[in-house]
PDB file of N, CA and C in Angstrom:
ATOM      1  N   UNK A   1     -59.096  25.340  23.553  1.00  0.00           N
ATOM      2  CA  UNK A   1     -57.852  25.358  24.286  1.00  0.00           C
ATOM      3  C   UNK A   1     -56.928  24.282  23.720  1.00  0.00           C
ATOM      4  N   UNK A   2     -55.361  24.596  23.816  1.00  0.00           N
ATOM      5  CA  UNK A   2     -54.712  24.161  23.195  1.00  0.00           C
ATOM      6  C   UNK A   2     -54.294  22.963  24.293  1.00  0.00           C
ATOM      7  N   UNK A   3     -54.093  21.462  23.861  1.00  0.00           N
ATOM      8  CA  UNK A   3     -53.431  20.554  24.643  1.00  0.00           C
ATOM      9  C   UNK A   3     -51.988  19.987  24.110  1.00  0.00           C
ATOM     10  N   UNK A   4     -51.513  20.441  25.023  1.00  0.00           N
ATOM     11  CA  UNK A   4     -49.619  20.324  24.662  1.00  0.00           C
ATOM     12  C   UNK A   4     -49.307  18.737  25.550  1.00  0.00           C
ATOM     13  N   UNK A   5     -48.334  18.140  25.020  1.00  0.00           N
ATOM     14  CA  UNK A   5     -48.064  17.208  25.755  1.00  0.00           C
ATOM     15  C   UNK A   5     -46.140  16.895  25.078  1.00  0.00           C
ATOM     16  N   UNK A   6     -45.635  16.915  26.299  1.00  0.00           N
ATOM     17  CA  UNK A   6     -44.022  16.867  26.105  1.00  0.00           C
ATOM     18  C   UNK A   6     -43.797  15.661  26.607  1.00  0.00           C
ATOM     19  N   UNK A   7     -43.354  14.554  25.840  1.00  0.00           N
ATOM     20  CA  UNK A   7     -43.047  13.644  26.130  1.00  0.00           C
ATOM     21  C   UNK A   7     -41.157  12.837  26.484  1.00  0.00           C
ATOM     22  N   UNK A   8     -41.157  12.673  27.410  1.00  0.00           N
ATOM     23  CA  UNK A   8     -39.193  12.778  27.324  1.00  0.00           C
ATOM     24  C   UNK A   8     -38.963  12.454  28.723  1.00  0.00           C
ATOM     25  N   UNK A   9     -37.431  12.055  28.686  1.00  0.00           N
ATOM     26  CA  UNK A   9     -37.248  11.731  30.494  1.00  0.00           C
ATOM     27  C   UNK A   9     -36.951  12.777  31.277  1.00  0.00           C
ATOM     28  N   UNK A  10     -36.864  13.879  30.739  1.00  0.00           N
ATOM     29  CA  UNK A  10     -36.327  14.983  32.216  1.00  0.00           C
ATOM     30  C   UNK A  10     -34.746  15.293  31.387  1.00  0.00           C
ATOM     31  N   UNK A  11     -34.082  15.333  30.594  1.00  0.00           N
ATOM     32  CA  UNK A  11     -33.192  15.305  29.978  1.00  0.00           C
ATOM     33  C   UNK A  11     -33.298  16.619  29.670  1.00  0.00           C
ATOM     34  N   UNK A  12     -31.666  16.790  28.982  1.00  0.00           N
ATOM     35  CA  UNK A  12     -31.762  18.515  29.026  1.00  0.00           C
ATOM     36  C   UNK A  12     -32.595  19.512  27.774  1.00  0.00           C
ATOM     37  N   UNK A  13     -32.447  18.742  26.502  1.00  0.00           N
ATOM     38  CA  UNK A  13     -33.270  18.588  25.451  1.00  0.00           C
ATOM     39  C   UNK A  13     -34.910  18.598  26.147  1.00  0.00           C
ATOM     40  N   UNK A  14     -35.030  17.515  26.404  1.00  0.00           N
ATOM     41  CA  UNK A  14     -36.992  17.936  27.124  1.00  0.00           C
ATOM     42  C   UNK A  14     -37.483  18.620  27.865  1.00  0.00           C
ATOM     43  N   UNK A  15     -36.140  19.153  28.691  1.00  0.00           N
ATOM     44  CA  UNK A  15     -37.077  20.237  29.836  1.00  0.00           C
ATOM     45  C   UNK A  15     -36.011  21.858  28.602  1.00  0.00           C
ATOM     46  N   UNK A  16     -35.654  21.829  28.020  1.00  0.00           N
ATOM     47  CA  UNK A  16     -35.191  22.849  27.192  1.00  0.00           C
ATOM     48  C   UNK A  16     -36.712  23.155  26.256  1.00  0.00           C
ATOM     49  N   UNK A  17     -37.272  22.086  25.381  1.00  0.00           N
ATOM     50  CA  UNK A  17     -38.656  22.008  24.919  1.00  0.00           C
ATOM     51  C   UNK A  17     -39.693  22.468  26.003  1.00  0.00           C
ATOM     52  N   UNK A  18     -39.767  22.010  26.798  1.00  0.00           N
ATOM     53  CA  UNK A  18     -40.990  22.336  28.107  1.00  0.00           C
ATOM     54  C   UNK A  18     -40.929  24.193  27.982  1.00  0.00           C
ATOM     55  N   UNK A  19     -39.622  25.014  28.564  1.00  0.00           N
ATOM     56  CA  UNK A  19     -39.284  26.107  28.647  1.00  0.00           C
ATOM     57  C   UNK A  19     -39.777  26.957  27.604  1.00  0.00           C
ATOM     58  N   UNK A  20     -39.696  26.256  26.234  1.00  0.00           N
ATOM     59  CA  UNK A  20     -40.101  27.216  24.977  1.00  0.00           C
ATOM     60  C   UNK A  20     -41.385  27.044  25.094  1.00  0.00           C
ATOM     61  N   UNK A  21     -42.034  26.051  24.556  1.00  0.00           N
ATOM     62  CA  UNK A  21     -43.458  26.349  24.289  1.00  0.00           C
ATOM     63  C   UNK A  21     -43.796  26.562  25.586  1.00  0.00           C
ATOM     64  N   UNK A  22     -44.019  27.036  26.741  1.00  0.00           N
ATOM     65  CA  UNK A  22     -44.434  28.139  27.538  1.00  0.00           C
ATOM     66  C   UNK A  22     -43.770  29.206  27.499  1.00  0.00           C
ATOM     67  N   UNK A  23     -42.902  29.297  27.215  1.00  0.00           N
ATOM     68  CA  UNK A  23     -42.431  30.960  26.673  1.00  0.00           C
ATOM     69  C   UNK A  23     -43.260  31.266  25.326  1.00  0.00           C
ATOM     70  N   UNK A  24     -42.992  30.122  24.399  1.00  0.00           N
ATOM     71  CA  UNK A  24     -44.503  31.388  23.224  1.00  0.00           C
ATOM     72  C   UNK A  24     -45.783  30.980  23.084  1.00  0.00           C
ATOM     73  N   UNK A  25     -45.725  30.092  24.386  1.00  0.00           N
ATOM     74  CA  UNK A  25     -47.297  30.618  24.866  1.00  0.00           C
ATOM     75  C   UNK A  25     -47.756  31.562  25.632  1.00  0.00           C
ATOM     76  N   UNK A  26     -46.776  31.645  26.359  1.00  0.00           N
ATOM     77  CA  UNK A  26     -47.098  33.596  27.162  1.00  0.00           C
ATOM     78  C   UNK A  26     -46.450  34.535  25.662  1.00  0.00           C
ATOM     79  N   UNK A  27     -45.865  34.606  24.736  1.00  0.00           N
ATOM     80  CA  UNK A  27     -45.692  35.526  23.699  1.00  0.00           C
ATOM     81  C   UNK A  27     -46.797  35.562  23.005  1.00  0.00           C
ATOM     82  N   UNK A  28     -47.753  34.319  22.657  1.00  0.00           N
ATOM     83  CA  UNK A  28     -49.073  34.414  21.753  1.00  0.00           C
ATOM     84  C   UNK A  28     -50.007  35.062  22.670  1.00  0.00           C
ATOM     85  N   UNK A  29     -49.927  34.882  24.155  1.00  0.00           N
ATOM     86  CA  UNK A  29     -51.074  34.985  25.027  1.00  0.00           C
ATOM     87  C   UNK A  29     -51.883  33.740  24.935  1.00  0.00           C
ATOM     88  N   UNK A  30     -51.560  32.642  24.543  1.00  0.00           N
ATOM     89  CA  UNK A  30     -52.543  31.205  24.850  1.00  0.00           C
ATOM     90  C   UNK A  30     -52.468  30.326  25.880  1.00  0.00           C
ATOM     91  N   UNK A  31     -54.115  30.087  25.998  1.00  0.00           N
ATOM     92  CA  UNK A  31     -54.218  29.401  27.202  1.00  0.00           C
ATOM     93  C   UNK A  31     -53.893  27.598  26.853  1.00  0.00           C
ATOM     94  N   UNK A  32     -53.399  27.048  27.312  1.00  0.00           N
ATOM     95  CA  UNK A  32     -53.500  25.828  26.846  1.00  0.00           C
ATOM     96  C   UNK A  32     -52.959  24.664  28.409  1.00  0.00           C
ATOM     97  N   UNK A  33     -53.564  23.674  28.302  1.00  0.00           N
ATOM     98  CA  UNK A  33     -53.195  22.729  28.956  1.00  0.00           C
ATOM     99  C   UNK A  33     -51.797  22.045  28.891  1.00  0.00           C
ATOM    100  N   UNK A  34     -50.922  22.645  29.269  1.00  0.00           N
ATOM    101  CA  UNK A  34     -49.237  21.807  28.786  1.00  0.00           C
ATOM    102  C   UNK A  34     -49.159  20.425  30.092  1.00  0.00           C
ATOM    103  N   UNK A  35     -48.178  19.661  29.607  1.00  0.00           N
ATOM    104  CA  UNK A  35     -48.409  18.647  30.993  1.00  0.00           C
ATOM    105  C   UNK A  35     -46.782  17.648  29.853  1.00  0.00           C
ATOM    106  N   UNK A  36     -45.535  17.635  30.931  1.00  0.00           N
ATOM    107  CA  UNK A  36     -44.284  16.941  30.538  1.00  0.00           C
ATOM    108  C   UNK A  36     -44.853  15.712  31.295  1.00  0.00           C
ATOM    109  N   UNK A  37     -44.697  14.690  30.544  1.00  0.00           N
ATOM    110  CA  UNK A  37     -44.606  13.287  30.561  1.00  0.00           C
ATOM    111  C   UNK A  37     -43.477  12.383  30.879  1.00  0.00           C
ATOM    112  N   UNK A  38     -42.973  12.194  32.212  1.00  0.00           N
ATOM    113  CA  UNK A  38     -41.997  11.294  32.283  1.00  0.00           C
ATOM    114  C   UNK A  38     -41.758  10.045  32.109  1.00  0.00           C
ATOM    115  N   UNK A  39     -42.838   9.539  31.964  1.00  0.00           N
ATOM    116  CA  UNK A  39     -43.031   7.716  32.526  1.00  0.00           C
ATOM    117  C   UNK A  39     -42.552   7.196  31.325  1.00  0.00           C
ATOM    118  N   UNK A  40     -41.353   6.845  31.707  1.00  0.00           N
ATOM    119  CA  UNK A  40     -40.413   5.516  30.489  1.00  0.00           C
ATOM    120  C   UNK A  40     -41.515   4.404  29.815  1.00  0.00           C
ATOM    121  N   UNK A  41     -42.757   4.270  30.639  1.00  0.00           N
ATOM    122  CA  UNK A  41     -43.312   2.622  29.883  1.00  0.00           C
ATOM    123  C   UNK A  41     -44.486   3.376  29.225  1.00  0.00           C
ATOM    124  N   UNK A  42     -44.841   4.934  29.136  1.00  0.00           N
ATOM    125  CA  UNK A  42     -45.263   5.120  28.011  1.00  0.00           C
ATOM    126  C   UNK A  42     -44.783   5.811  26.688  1.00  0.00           C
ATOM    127  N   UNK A  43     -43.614   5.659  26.659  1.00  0.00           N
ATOM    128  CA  UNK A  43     -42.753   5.726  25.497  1.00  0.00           C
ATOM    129  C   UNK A  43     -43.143   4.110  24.978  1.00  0.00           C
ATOM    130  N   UNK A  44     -43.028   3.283  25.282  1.00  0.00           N
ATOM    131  CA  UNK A  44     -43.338   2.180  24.849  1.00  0.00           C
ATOM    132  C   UNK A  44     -45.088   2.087  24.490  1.00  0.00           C
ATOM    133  N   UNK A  45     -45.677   2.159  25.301  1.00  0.00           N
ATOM    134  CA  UNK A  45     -46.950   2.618  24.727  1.00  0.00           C
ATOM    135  C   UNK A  45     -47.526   3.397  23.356  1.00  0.00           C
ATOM    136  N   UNK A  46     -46.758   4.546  23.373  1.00  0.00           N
ATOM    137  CA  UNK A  46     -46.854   5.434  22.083  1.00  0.00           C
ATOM    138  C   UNK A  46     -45.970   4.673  21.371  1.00  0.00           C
ATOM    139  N   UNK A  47     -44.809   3.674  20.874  1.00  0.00           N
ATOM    140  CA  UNK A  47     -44.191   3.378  20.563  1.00  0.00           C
ATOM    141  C   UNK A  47     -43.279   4.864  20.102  1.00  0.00           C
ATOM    142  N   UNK A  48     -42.483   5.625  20.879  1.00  0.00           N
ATOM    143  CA  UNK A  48     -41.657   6.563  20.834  1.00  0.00           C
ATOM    144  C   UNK A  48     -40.631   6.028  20.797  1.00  0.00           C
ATOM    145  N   UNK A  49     -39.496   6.605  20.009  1.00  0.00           N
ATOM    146  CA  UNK A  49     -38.157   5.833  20.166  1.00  0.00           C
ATOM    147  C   UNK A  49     -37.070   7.289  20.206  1.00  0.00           C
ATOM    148  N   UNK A  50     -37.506   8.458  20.231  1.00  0.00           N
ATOM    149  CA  UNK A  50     -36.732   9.306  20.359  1.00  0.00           C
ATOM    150  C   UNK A  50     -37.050  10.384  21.519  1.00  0.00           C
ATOM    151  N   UNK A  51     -36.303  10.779  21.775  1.00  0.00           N
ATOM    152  CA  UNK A  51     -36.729  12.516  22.457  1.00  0.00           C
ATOM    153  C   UNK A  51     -36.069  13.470  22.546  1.00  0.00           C
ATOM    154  N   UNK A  52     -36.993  14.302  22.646  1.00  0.00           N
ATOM    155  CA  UNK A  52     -38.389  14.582  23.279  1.00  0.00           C
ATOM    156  C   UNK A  52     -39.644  14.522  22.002  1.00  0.00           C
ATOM    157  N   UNK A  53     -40.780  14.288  22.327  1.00  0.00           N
ATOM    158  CA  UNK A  53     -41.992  14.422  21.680  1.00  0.00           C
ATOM    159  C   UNK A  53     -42.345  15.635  21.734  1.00  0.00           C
ATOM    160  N   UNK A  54     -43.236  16.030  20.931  1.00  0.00           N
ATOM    161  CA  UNK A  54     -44.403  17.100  21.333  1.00  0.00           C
ATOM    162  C   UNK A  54     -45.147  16.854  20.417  1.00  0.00           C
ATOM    163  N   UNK A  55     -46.333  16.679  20.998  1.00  0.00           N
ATOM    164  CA  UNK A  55     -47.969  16.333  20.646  1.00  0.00           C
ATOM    165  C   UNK A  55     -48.556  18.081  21.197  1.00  0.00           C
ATOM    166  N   UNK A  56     -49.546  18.117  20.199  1.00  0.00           N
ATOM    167  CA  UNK A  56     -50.013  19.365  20.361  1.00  0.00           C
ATOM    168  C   UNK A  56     -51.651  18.845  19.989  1.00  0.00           C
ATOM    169  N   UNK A  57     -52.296  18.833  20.226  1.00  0.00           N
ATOM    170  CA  UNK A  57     -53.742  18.503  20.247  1.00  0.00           C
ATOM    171  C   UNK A  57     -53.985  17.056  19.584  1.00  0.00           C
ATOM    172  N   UNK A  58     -53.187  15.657  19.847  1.00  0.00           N
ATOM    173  CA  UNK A  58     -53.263  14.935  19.670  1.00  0.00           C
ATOM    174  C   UNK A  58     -52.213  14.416  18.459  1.00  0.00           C
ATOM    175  N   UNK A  59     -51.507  15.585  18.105  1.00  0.00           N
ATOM    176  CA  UNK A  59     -50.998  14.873  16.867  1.00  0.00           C
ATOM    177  C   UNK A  59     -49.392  15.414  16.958  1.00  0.00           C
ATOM    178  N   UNK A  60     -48.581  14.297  16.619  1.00  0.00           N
ATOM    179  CA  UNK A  60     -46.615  14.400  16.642  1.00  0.00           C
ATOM    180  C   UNK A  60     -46.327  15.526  15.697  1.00  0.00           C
ATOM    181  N   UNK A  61     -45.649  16.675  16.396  1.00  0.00           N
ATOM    182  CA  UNK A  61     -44.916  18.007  15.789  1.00  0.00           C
ATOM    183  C   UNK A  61     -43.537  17.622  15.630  1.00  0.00           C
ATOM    184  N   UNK A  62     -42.864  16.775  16.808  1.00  0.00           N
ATOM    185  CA  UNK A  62     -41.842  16.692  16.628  1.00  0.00           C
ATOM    186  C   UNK A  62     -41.122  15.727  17.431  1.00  0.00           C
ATOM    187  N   UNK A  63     -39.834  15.168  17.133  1.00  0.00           N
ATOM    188  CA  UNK A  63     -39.942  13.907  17.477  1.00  0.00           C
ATOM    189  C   UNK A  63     -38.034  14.116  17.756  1.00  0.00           C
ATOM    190  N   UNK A  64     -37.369  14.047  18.791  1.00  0.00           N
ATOM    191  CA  UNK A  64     -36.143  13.890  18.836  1.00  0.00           C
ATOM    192  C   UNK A  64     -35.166  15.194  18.664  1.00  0.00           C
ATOM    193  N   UNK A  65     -36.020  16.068  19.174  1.00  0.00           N
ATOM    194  CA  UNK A  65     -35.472  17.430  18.714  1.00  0.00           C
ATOM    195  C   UNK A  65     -36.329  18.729  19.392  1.00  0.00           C
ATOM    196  N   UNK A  66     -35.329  20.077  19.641  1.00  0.00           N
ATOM    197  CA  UNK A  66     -35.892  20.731  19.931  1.00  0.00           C
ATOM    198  C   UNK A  66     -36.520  21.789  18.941  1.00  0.00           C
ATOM    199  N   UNK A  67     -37.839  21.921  18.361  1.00  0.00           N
ATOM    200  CA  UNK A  67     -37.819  23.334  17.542  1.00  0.00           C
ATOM    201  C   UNK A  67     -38.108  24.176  18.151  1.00  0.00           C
ATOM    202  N   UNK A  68     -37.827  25.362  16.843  1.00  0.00           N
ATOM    203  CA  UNK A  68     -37.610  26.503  16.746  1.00  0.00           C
ATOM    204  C   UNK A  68     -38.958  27.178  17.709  1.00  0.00           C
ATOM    205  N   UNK A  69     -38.675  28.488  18.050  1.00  0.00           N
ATOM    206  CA  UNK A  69     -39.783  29.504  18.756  1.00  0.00           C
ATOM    207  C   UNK A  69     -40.841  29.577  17.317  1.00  0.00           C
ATOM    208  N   UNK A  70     -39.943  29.708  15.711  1.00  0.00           N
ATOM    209  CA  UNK A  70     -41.098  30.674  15.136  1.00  0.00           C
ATOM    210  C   UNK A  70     -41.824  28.840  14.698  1.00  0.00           C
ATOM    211  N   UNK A  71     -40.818  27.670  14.523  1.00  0.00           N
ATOM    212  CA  UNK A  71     -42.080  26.617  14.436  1.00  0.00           C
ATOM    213  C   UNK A  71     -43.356  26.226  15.280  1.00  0.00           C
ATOM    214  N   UNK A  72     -42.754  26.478  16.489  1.00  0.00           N
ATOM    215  CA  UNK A  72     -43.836  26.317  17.697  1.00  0.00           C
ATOM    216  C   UNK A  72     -45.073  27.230  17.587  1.00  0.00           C
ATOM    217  N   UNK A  73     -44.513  28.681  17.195  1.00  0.00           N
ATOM    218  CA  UNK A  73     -45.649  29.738  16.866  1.00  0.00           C
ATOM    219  C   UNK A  73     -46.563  28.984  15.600  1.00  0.00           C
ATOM    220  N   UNK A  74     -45.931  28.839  14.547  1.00  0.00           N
ATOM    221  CA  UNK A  74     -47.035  28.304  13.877  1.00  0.00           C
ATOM    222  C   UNK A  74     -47.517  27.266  13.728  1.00  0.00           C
ATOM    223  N   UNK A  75     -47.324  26.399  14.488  1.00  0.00           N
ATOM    224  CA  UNK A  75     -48.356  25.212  14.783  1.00  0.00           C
ATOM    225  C   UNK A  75     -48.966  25.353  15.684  1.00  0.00           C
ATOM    226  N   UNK A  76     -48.723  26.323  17.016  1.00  0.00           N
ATOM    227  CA  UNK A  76     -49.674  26.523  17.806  1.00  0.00           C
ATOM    228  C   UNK A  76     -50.911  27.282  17.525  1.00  0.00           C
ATOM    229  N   UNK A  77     -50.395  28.434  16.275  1.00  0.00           N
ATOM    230  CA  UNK A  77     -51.775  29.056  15.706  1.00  0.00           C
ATOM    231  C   UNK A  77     -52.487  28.256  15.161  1.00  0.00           C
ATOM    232  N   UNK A  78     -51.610  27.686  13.848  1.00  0.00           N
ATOM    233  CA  UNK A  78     -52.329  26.766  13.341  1.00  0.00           C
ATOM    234  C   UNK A  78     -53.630  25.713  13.855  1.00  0.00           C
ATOM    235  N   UNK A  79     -53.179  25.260  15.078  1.00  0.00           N
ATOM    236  CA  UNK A  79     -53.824  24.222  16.166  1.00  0.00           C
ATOM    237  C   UNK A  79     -54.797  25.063  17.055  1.00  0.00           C
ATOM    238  N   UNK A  80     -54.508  26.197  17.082  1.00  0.00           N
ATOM    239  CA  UNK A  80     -55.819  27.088  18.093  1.00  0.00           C
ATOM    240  C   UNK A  80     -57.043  27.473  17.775  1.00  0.00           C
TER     241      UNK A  80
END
């Protein structure tokens, strides 16, 4: 199972990210654990300086930006 993690304050950019990768995760049919991350003092923790994040099974896809549906598709295969 896939573990998604969206990291960002609630901004329109991070909950715009949240929306996609559960939209092509119901398009792949994958089950995965997603979970948006609000807490400002672990941006400091991860040392993050942009957003939104997305961590996909432990490792940074993307950093300050929203991608694409077909990038999300293939790193989520990739990662499954």
């Amino acid at each position: 199972m896939l573990t998604i993690r969206i990291i960002g304050t609630g901004c329109e950019r991070c909950n715009q990210l949240e929306k996609r990768v559960i939209k092509v995760l119901a398009d792949l049919n994958v089950v995965a654990d997603v979970q948006h991350d609000r807490d400002i003092k672990k941006f400091e923790f991860y040392k993050l300086f942009g957003t939104p994040v997305l961590k996909i099974n432990g490792e940074i896809k993307s950093l300050g930006r929203v991608p694409s549906k077909s990038d999300l598709k293939k790193w989520m295969k990739k990662s499954a």
